[in-house]
PDB file of N, CA and C in Angstrom:
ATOM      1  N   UNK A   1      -4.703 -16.871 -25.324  1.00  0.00           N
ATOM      2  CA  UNK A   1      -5.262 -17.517 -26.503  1.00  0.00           C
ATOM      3  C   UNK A   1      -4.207 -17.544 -27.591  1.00  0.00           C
ATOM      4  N   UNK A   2      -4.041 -18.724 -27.983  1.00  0.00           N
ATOM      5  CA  UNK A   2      -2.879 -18.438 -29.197  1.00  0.00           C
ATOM      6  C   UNK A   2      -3.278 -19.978 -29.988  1.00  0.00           C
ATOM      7  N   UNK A   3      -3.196 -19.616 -31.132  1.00  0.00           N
ATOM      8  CA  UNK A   3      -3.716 -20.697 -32.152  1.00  0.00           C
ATOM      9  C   UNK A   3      -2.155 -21.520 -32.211  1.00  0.00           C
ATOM     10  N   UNK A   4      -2.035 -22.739 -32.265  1.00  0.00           N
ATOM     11  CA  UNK A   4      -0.876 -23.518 -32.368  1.00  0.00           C
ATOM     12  C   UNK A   4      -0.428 -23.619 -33.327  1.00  0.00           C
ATOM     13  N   UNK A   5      -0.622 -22.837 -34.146  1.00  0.00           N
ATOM     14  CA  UNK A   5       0.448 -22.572 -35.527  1.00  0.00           C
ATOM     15  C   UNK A   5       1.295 -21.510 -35.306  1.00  0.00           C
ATOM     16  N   UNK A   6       0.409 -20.361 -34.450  1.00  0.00           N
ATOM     17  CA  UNK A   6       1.077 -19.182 -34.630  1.00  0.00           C
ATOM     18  C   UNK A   6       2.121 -19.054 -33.356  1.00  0.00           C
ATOM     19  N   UNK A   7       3.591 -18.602 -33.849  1.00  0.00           N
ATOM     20  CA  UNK A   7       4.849 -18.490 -33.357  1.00  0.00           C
ATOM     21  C   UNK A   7       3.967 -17.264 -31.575  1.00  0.00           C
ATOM     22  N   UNK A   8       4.432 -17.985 -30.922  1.00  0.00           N
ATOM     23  CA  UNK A   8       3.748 -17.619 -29.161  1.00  0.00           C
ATOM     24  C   UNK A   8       4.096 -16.390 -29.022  1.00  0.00           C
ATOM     25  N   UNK A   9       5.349 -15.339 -29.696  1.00  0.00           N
ATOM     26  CA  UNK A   9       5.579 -13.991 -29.562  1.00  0.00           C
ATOM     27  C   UNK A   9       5.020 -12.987 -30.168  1.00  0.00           C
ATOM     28  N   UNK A  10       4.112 -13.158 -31.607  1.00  0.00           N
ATOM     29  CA  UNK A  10       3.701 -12.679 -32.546  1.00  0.00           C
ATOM     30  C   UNK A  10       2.860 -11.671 -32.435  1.00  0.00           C
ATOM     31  N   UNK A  11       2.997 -10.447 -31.821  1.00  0.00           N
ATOM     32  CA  UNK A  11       1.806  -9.513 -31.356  1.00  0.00           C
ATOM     33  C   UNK A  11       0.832  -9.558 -32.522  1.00  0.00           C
ATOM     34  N   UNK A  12       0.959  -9.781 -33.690  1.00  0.00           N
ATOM     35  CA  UNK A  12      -0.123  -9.573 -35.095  1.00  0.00           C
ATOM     36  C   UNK A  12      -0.364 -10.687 -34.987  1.00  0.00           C
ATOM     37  N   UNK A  13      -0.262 -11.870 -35.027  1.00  0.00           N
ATOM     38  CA  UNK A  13      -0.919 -13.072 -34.595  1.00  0.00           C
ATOM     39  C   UNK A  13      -1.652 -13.213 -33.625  1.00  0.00           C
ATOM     40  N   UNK A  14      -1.733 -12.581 -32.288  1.00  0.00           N
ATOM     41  CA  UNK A  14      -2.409 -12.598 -31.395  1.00  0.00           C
ATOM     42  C   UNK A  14      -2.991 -11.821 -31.562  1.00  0.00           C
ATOM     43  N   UNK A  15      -2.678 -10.416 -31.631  1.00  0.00           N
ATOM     44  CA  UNK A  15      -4.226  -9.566 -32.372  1.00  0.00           C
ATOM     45  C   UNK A  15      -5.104  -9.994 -33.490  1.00  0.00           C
ATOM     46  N   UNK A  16      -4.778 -10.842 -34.114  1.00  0.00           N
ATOM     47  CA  UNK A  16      -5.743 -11.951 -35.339  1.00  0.00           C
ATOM     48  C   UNK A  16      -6.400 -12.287 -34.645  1.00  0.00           C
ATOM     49  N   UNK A  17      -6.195 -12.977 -33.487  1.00  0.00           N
ATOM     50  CA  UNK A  17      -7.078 -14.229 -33.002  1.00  0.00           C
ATOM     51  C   UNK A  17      -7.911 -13.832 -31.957  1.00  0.00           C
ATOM     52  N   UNK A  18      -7.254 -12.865 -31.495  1.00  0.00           N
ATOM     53  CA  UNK A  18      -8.084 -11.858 -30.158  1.00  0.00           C
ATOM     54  C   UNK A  18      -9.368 -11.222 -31.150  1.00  0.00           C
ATOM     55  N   UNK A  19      -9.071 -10.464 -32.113  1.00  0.00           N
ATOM     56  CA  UNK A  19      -9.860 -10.072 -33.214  1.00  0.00           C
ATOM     57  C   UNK A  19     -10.718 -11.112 -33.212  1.00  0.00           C
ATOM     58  N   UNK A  20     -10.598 -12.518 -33.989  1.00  0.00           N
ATOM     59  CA  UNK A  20     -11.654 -13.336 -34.493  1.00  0.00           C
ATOM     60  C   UNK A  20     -12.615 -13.520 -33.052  1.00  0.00           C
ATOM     61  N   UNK A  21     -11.444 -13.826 -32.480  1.00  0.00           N
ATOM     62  CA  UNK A  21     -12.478 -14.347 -31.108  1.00  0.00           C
ATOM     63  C   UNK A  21     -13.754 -13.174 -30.858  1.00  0.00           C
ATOM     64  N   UNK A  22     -12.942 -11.948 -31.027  1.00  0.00           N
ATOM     65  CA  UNK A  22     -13.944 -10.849 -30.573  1.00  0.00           C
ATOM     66  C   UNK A  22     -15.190 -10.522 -31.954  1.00  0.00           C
ATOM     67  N   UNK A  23     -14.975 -11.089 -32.901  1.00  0.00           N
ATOM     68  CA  UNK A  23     -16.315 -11.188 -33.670  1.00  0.00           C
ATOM     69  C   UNK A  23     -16.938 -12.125 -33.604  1.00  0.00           C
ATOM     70  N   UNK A  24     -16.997 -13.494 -33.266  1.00  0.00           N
ATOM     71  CA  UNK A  24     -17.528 -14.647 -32.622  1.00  0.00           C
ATOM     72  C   UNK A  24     -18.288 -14.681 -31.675  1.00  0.00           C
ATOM     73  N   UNK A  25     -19.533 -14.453 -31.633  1.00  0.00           N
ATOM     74  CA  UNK A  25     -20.328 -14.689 -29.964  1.00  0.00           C
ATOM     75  C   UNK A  25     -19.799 -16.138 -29.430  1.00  0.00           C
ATOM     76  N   UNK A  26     -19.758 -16.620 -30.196  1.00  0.00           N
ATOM     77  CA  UNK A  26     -19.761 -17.818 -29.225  1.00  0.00           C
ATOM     78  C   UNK A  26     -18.357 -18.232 -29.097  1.00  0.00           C
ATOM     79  N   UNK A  27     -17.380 -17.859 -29.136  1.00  0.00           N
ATOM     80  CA  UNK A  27     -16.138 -18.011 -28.946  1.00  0.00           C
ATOM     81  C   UNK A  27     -15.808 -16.714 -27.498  1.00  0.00           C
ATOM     82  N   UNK A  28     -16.325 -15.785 -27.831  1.00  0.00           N
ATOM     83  CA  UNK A  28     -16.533 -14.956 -26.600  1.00  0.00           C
ATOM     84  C   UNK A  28     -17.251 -15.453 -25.433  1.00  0.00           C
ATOM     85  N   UNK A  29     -18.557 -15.606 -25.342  1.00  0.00           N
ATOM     86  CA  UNK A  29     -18.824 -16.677 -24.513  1.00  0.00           C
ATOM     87  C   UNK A  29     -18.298 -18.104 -24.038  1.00  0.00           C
ATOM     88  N   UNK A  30     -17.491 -18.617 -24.516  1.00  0.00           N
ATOM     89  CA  UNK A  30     -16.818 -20.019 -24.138  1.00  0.00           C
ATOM     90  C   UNK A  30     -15.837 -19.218 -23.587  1.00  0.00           C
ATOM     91  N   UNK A  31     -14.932 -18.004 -23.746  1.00  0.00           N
ATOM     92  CA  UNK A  31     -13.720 -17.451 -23.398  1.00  0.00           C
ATOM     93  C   UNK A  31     -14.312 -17.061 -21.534  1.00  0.00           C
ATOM     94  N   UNK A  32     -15.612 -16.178 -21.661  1.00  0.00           N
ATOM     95  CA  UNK A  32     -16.164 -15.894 -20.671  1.00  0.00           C
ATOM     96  C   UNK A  32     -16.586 -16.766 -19.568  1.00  0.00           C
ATOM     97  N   UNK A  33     -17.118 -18.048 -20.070  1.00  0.00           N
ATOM     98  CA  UNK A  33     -17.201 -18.696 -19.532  1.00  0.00           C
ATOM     99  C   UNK A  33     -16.098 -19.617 -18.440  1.00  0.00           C
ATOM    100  N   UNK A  34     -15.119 -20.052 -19.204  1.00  0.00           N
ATOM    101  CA  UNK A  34     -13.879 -20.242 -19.063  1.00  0.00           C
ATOM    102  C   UNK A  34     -13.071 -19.262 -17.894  1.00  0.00           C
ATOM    103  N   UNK A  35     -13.179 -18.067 -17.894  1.00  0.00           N
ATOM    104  CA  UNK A  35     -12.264 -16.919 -17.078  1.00  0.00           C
ATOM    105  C   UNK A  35     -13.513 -17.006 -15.762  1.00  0.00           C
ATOM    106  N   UNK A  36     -14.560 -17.021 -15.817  1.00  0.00           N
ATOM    107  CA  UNK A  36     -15.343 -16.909 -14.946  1.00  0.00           C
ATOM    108  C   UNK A  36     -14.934 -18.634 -14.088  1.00  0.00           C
ATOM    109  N   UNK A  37     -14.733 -19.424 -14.763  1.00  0.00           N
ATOM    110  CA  UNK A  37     -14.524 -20.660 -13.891  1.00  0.00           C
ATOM    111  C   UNK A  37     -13.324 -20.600 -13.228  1.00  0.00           C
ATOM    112  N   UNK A  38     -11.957 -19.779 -14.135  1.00  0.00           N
ATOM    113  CA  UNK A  38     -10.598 -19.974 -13.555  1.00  0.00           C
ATOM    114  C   UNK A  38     -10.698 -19.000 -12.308  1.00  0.00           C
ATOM    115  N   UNK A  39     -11.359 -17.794 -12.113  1.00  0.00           N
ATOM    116  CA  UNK A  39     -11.292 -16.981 -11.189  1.00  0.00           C
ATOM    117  C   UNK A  39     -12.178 -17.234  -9.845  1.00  0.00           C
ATOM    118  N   UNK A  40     -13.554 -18.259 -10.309  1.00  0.00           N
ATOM    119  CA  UNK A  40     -13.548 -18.759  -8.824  1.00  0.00           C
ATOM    120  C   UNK A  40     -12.919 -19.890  -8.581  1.00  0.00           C
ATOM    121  N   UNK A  41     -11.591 -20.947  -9.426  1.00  0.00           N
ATOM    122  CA  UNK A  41     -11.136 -21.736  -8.747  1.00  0.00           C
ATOM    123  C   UNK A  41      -9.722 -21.115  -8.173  1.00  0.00           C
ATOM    124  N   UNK A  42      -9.398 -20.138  -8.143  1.00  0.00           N
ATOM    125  CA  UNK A  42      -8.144 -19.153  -7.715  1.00  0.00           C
ATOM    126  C   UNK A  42      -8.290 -18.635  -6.582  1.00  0.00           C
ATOM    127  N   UNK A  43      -9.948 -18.337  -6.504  1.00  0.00           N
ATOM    128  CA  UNK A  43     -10.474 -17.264  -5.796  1.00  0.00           C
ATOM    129  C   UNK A  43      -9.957 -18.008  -4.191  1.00  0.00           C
ATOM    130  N   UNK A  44      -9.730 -17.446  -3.298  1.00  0.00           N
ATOM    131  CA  UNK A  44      -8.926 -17.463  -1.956  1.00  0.00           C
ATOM    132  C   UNK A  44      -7.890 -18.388  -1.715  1.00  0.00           C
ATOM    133  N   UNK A  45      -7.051 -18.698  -2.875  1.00  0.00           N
ATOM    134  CA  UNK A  45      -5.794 -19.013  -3.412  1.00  0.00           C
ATOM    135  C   UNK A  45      -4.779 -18.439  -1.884  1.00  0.00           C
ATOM    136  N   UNK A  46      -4.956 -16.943  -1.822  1.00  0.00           N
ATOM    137  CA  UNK A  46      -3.829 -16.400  -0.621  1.00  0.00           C
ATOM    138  C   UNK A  46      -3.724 -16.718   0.062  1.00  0.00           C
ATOM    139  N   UNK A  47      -5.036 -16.943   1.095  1.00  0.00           N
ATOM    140  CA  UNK A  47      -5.603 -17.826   2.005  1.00  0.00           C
ATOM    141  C   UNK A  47      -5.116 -19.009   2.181  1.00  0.00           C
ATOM    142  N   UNK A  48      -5.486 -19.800   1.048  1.00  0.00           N
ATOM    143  CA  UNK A  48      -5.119 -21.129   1.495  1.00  0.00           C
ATOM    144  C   UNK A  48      -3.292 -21.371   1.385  1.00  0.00           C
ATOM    145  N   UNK A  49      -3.048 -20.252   0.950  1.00  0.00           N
ATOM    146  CA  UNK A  49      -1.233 -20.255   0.764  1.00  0.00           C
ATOM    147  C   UNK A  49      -1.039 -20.023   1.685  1.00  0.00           C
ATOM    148  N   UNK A  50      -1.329 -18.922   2.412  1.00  0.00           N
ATOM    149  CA  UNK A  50      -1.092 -18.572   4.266  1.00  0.00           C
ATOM    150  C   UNK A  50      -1.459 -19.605   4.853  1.00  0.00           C
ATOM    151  N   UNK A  51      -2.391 -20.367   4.567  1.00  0.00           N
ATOM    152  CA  UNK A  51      -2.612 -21.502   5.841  1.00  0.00           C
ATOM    153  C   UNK A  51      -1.775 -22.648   5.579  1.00  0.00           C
ATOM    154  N   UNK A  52      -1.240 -22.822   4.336  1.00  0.00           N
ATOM    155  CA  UNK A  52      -0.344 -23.712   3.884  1.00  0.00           C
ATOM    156  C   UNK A  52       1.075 -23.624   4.890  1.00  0.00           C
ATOM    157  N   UNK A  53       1.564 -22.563   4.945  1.00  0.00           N
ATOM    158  CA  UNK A  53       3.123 -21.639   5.199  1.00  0.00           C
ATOM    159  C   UNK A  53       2.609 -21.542   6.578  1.00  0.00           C
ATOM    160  N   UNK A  54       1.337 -21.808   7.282  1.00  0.00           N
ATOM    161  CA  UNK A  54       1.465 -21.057   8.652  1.00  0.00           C
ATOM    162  C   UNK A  54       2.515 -21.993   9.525  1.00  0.00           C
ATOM    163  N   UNK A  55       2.416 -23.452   9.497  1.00  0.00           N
ATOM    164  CA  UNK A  55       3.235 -24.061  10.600  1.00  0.00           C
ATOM    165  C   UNK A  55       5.115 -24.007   9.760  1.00  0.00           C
ATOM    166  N   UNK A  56       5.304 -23.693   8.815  1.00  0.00           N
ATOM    167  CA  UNK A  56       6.666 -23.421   9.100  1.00  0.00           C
ATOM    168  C   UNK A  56       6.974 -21.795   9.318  1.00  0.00           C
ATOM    169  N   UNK A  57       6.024 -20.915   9.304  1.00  0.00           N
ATOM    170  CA  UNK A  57       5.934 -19.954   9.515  1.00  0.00           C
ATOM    171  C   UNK A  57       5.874 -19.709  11.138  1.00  0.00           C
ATOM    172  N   UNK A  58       5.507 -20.434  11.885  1.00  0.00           N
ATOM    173  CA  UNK A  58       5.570 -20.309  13.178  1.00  0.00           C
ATOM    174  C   UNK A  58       6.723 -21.123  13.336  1.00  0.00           C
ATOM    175  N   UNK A  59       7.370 -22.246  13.390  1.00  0.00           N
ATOM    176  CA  UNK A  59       8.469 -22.467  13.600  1.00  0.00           C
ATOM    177  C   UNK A  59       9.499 -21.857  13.592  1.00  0.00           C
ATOM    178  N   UNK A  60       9.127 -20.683  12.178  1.00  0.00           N
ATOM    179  CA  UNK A  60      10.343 -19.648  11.974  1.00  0.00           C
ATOM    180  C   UNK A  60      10.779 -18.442  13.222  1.00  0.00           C
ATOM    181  N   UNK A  61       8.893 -18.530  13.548  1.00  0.00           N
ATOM    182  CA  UNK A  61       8.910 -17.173  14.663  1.00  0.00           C
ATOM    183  C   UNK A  61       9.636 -17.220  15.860  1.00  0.00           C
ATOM    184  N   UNK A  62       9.428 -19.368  15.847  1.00  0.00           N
ATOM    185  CA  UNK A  62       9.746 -19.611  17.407  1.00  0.00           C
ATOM    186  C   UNK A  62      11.351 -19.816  17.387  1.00  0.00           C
ATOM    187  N   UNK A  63      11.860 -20.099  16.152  1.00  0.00           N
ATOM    188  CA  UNK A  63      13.590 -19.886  16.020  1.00  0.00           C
ATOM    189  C   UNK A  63      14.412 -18.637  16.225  1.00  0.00           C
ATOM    190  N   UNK A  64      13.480 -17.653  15.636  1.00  0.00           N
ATOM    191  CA  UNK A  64      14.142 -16.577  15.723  1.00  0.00           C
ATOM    192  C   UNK A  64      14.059 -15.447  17.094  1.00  0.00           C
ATOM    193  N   UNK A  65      12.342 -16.069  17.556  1.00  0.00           N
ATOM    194  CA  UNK A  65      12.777 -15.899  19.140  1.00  0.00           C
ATOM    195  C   UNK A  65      13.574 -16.351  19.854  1.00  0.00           C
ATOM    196  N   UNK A  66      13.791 -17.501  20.061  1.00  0.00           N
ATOM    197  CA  UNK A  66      14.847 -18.561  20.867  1.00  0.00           C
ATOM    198  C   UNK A  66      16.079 -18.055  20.352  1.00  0.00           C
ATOM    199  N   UNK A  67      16.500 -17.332  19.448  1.00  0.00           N
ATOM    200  CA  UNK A  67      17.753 -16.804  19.070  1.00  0.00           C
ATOM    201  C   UNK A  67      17.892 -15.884  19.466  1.00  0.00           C
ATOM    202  N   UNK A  68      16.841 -15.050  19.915  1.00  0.00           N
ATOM    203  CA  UNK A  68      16.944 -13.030  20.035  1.00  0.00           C
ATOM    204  C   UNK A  68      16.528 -13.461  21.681  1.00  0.00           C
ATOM    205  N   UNK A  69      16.475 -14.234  22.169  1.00  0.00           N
ATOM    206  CA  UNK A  69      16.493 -14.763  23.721  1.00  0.00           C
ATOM    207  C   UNK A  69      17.727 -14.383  25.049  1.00  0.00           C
TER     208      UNK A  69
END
């Protein structure tokens, strides 16, 4: 969360806004809401990265057998 004025390194700027947010119900809830959507669109992310990598991942297996042959 970082307000677009405030310089992106600013630990007291981000504790401002973490602050406001955290007296805000409803800025807490939109935040909640929000993290709850990003974590089930992530959610078996590994998975689908392993199944992504599996066929050059087996190509790799079958090179480096055919080499240790």
């Amino acid at each position: 969360m970082s307000d677009p004025g405030v310089p992106p390194h600013s630990k007291d700027a981000e504790a401002s806004v973490v602050g406001q947010m955290l007296a805000d119900p409803r800025a807490r809830e939109a935040v909640l809401i929000a993290s709850e959507r990003v974590v089930g669109q992530l959610g078996g992310a590994l998975e689908r990265t392993l199944s992504a990598l599996e066929p050059y991942l087996l190509q790799l297996r079958i090179e480096m057998g055919a080499a240790n042959a």
